[in-house]
Protein backbone atom coordinates (compact mmCIF):
# COMPACT_ATOMS: atom_id res chain seq x y z
CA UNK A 1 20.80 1.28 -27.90
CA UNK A 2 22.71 4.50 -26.79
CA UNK A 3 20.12 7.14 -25.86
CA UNK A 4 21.22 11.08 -24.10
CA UNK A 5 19.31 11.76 -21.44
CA UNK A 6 17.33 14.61 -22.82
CA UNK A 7 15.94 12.07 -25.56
CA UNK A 8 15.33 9.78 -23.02
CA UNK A 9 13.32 12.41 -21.26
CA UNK A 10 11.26 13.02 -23.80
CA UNK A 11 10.60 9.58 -24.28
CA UNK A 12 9.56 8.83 -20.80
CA UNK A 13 7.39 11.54 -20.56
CA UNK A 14 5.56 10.45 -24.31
CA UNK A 15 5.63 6.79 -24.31
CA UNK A 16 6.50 5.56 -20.44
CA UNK A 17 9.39 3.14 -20.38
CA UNK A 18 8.45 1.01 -23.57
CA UNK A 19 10.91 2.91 -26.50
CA UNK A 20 14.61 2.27 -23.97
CA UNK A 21 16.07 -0.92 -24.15
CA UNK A 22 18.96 -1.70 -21.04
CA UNK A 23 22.31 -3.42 -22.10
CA UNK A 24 21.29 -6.92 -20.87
CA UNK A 25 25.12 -7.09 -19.20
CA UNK A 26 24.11 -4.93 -17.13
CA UNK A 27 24.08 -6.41 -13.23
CA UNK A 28 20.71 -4.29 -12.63
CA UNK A 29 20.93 -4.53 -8.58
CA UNK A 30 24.33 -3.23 -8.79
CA UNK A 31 23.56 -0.51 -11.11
CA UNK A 32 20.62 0.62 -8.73
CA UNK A 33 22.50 0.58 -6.01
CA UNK A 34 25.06 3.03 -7.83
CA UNK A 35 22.37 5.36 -8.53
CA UNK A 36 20.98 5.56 -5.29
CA UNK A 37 24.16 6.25 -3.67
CA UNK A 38 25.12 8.90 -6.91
CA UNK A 39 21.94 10.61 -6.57
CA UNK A 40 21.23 10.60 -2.81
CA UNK A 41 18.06 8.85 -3.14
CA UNK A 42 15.93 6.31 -0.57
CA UNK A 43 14.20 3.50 -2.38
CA UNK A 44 10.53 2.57 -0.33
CA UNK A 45 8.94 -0.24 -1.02
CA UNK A 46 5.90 -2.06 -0.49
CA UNK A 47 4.83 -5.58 0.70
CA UNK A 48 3.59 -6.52 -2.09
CA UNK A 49 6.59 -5.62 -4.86
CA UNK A 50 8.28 -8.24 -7.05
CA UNK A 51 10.73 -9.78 -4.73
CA UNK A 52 13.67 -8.34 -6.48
CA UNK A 53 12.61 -4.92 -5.70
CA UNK A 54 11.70 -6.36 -2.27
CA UNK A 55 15.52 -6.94 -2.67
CA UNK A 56 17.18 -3.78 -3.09
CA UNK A 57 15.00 -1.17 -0.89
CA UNK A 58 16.20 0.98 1.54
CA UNK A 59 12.95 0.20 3.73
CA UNK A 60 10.66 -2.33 3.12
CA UNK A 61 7.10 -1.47 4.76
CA UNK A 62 3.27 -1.10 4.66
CA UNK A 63 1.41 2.03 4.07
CA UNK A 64 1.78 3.12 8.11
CA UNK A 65 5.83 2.38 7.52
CA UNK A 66 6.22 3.88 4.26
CA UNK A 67 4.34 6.95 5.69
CA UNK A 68 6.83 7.57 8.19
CA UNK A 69 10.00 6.71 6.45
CA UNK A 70 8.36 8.99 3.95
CA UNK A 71 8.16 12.11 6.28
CA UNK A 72 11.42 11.77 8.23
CA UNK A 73 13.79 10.98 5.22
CA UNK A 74 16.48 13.12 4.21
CA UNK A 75 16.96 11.64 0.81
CA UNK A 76 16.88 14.30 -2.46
CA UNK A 77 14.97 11.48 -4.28
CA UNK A 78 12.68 9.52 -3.27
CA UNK A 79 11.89 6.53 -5.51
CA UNK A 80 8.36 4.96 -4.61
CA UNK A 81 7.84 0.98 -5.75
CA UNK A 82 4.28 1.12 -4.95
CA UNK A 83 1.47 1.97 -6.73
CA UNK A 84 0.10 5.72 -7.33
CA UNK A 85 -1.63 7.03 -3.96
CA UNK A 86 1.63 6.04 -2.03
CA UNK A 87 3.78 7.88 -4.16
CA UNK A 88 1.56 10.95 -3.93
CA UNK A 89 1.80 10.63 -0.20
CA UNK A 90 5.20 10.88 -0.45
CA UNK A 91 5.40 13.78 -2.43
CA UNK A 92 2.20 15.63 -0.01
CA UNK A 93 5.02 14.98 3.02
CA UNK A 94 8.17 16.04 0.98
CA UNK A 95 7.08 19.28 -1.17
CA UNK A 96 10.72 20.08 -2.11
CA UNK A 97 11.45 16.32 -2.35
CA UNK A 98 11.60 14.93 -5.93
CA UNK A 99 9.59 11.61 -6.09
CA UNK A 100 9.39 9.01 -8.86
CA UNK A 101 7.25 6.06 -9.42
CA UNK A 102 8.95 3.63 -11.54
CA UNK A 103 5.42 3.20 -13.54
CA UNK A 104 3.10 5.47 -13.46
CA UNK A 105 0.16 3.27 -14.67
CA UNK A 106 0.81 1.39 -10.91
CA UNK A 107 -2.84 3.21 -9.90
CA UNK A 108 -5.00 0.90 -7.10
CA UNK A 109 -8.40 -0.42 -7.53
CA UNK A 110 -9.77 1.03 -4.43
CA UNK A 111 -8.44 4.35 -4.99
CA UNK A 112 -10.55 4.26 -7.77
CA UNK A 113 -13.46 3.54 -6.21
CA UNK A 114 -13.73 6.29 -4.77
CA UNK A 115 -14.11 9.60 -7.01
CA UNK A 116 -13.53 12.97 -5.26
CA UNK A 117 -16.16 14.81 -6.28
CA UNK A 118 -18.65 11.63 -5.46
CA UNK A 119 -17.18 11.74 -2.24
CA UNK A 120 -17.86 15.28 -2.05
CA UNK A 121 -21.43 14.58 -2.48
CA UNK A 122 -21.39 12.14 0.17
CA UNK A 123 -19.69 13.67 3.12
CA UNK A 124 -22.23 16.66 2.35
CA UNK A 125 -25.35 14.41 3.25
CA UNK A 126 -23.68 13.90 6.36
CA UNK A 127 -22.61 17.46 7.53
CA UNK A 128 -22.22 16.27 11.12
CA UNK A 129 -19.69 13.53 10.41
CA UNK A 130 -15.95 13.68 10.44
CA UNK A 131 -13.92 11.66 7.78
CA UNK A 132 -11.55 9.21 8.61
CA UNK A 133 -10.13 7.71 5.10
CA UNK A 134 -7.60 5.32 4.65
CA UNK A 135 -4.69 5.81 3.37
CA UNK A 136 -5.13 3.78 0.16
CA UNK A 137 -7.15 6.66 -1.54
CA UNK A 138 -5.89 9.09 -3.98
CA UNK A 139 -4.88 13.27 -2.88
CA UNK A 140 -8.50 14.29 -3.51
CA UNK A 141 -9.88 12.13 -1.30
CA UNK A 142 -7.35 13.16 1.81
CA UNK A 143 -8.25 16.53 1.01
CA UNK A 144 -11.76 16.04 1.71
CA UNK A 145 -10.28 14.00 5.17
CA UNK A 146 -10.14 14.95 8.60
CA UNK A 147 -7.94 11.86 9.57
CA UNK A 148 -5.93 9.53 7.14
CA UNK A 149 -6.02 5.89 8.99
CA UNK A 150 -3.91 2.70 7.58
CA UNK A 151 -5.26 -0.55 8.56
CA UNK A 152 -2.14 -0.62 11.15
CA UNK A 153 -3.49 1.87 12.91
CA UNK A 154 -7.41 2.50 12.22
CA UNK A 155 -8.66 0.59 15.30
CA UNK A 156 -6.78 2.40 17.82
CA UNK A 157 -7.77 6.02 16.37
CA UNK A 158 -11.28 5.11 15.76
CA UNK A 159 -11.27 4.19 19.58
CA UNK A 160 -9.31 7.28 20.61
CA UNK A 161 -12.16 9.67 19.15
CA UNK A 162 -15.33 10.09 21.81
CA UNK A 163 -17.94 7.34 20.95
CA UNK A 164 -20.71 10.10 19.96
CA UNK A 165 -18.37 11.25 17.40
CA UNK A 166 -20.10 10.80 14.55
CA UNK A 167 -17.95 9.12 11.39
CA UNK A 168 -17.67 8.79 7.98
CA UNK A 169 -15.10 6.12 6.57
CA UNK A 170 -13.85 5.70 3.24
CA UNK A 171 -13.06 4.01 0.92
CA UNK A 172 -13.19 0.81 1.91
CA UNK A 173 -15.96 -0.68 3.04
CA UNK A 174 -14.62 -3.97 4.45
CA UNK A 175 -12.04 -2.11 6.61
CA UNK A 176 -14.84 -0.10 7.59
CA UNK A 177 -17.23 -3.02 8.95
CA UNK A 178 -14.24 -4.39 10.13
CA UNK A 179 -13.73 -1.21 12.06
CA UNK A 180 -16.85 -1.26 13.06
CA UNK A 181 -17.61 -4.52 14.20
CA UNK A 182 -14.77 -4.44 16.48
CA UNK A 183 -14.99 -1.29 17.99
CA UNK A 184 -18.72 -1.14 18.06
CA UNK A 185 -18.99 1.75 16.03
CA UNK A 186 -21.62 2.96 13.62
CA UNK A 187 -19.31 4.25 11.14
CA UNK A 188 -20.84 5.66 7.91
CA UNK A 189 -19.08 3.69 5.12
CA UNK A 190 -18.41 4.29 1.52
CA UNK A 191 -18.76 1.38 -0.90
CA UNK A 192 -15.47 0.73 -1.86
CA UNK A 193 -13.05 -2.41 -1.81
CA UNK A 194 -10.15 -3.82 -3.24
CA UNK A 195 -10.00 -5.99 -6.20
CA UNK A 196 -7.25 -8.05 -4.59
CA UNK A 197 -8.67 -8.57 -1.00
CA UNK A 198 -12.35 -8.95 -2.58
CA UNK A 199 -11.85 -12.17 -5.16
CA UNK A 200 -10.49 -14.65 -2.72
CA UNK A 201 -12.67 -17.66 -3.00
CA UNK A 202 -14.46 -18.77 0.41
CA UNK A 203 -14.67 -22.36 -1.14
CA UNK A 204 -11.17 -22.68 -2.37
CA UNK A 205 -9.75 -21.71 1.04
CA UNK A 206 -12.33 -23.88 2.94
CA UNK A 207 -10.98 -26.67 1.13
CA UNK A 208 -7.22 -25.67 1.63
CA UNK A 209 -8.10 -25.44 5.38
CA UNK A 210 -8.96 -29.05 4.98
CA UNK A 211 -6.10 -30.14 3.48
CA UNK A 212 -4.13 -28.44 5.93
CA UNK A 213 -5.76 -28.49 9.51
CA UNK A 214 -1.98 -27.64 10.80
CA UNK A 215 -1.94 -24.39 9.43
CA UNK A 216 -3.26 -20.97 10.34
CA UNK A 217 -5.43 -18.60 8.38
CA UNK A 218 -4.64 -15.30 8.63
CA UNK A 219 -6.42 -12.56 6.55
CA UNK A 220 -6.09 -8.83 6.12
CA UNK A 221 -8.64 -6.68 7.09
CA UNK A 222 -10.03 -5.50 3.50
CA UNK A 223 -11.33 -9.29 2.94
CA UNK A 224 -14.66 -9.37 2.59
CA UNK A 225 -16.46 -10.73 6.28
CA UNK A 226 -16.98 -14.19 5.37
CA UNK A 227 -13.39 -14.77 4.82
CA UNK A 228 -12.47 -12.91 8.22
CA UNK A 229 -15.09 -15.22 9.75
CA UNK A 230 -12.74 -18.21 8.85
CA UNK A 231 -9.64 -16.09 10.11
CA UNK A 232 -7.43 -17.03 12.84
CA UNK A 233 -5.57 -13.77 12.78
CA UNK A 234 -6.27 -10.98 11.32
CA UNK A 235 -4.22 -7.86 10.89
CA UNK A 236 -2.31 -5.37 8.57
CA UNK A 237 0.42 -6.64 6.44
CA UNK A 238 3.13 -5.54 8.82
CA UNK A 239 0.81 -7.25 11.74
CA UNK A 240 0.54 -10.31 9.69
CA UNK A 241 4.19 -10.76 9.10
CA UNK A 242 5.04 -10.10 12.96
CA UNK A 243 2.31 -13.01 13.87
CA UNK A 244 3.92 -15.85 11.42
CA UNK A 245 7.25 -14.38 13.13
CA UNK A 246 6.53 -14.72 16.71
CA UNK A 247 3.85 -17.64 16.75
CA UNK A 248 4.66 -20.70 17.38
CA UNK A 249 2.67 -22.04 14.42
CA UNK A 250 4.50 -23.30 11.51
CA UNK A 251 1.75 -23.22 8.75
CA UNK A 252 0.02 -20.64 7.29
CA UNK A 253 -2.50 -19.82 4.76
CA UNK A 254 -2.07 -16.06 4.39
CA UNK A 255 -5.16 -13.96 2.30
CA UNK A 256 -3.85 -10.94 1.16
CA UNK A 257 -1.17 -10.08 -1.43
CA UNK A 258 1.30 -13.03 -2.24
CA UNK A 259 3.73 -10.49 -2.38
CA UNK A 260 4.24 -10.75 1.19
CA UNK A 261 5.24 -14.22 1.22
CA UNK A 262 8.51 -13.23 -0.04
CA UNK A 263 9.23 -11.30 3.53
CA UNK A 264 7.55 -14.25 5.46
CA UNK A 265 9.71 -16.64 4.05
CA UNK A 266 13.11 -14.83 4.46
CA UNK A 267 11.94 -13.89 8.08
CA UNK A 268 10.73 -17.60 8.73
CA UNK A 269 12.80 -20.34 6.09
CA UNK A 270 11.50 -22.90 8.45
CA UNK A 271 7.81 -22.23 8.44
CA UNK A 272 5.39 -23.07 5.56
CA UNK A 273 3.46 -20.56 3.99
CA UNK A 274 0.60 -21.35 1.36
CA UNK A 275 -1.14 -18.38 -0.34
CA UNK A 276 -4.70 -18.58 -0.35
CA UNK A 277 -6.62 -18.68 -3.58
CA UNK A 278 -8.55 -16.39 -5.30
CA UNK A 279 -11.80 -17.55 -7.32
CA UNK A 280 -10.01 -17.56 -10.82
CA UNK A 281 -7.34 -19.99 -12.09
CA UNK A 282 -4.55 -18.82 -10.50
CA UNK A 283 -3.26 -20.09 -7.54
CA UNK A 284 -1.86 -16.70 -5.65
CA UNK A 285 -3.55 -13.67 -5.58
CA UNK A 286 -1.25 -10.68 -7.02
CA UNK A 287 -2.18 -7.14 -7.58
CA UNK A 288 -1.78 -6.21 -11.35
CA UNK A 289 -1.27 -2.32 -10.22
CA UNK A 290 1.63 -3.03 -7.74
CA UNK A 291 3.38 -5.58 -10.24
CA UNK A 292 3.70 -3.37 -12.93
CA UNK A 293 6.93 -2.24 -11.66
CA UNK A 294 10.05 -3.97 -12.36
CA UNK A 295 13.33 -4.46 -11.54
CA UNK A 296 14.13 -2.76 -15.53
CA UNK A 297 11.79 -0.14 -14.87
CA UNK A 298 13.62 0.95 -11.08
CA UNK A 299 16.72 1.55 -12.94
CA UNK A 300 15.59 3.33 -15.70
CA UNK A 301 13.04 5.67 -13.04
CA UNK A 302 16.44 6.31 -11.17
CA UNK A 303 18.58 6.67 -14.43
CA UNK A 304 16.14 9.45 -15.77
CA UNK A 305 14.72 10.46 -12.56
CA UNK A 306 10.96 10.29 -14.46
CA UNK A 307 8.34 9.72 -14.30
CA UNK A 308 7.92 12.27 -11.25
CA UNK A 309 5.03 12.65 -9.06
CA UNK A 310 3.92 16.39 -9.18
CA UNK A 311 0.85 18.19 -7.62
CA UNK A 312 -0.80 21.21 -7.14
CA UNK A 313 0.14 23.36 -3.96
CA UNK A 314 -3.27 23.92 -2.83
CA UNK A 315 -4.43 20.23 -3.14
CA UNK A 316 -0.95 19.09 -1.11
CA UNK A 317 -1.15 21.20 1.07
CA UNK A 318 -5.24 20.38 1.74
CA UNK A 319 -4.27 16.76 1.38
CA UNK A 320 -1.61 16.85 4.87
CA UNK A 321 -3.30 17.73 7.09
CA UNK A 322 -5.17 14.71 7.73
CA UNK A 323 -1.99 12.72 7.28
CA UNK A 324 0.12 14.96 9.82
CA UNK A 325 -3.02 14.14 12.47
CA UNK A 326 -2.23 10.98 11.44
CA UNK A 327 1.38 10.67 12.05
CA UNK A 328 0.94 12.57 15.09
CA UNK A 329 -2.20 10.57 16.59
CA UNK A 330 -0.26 7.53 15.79
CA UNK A 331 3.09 8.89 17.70
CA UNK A 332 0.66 9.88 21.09
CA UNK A 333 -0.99 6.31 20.80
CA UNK A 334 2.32 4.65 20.41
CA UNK A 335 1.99 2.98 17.51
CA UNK A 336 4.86 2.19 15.64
């Protein structure tokens, strides 16, 4: 089907991506690659993508990483295969910037658990607290932020604050005890978590841990405690992926996203790597939001440059500070 790019437009903007078919001839990673060179634009992408978009990003990162690739780029397009709140961080750093999300339905379960104006209500019981958030919450919530953490990074500027420094820390509450538990802080927590990181199955991976005494369990932070308990390692993504790289283990049972994997195994083809379960049928535990985008969909996004992230001045403006104390706590502490 031969559409003009004004139709096409209009199209994205009604119906998303589902009325434009793509020549099936096409060699899509080609084709993407074209664009980005035509149109100046950086493609960042998470951990957890489909491993063909894994495939053809300019930088390949977790939420500390994309941040900072994010702020220094000099791309005129910057094409976000993530899931909402990353995309909007993008766009808080780069004002003039035009950023896309290949489908804007890609929102985050933990994001949503935390509504602005509840939040609002919140911090205001606690009117001696600073907020640290991390950095998996939407614009509203960084607005209401003193400091935007990433789970890369949270321990070390939780511990660079004095310890009377009285804390709030949103929106996720495993993070938080987390945080808490190894610090020994008395963080003030918001009840929030992560649909992925919450429904892995304590039984199912007690009983892969039997099958496979050789292997390591390593866990990401926003698991719920009982599954950290039964950790061997735990760390951000990017931590997680350094450990399997530099240990001398060659088994692993990894709880977080099984999008990961994918980086794991190209980094390590001689290592074993066996996602842990969930407690549903399925044997890897994927996020729905981040695998709505598709290869098809990051062509069409760069094609038709839609759908774009856009935001109110106020609100962005609100919504960086936090981050820039971020980026700049993180440069002083040295963490890269």
């Amino acid at each position: 089907m031969s559409v003009d790019i004004t139709t096409a437009k209009l199209n994205l903007e009604r119906n998303g991506f589902l009325d434009l078919e793509i020549d099936p001839s096409l060699d899509l990673f080609d084709e993407i690659a074209k664009l980005k060179k035509e149109k100046k634009a950086v493609l960042l992408a998470h951990y957890y993508q489909e491993p063909d978009i894994q495939d053809v990003a300019d930088y390949i990162g977790d939420s500390l990483g994309l941040a900072q690739q994010a702020e220094k780029t000099d791309a005129d397009i910057i094409v976000f295969a993530g899931v909402h709140f990353m995309a909007e961080t993008a766009k808080i750093l780069n004002p003039a910037k035009k950023v896309l999300l290949p489908d804007l339905n890609a929102g985050c379960s933990l994001s949503d658990s935390c509504p602005p104006p509840l939040f609002k209500a919140f911090k205001e019981k606690h009117p001696d607290h600073i907020v640290i958030s991390y950095i998996n919450c939407s614009a509203g919530i960084k607005a209401l932020s003193d400091i935007i953490c990433t789970s890369s990074n949270a321990k070390q500027i939780v511990e660079s604050l004095p310890k009377d420094q009285k804390i709030i820390f949103a929106p996720d509450k495993n993070l938080g005890a987390y945080i808490n538990k190894t610090t020994g802080r008395n963080m003030v927590l918001w009840n929030g978590a992560c649909m992925v990181h919450e429904i892995f199955s304590l039984e199912k991976i007690t009983k892969l841990k039997e099958r496979h005494p050789e292997a390591k369990m390593i866990a990401h932070p926003e698991c719920e405690e009982a599954v950290l308990q039964i950790a061997d390692f735990i760390g951000s993504t990017t931590q997680l992926l350094k450990y399997t790289q530099q240990s001398g283990f060659n088994s692993f049972i990894v709880a977080t996203e099984a999008g990961i994997l994918h980086q794991m195994q190209l980094s390590s083809p001689d290592k074993i790597f066996i996602p842990a379960p969930p407690d549903n049928a399925c044997a890897c535990n994927d996020c729905p939001h981040m695998k709505l985008n598709t290869l098809e969909k990051l062509y069409l996004c760069l094609k038709y440059e839609q759908p774009e992230i856009l935001m109110d001045e106020e609100l962005r403006i609100q919504a960086k500070k936090p981050i820039t104390k971020m980026l700049e706590m993180s440069r002083e502490l040295g963490i890269i």
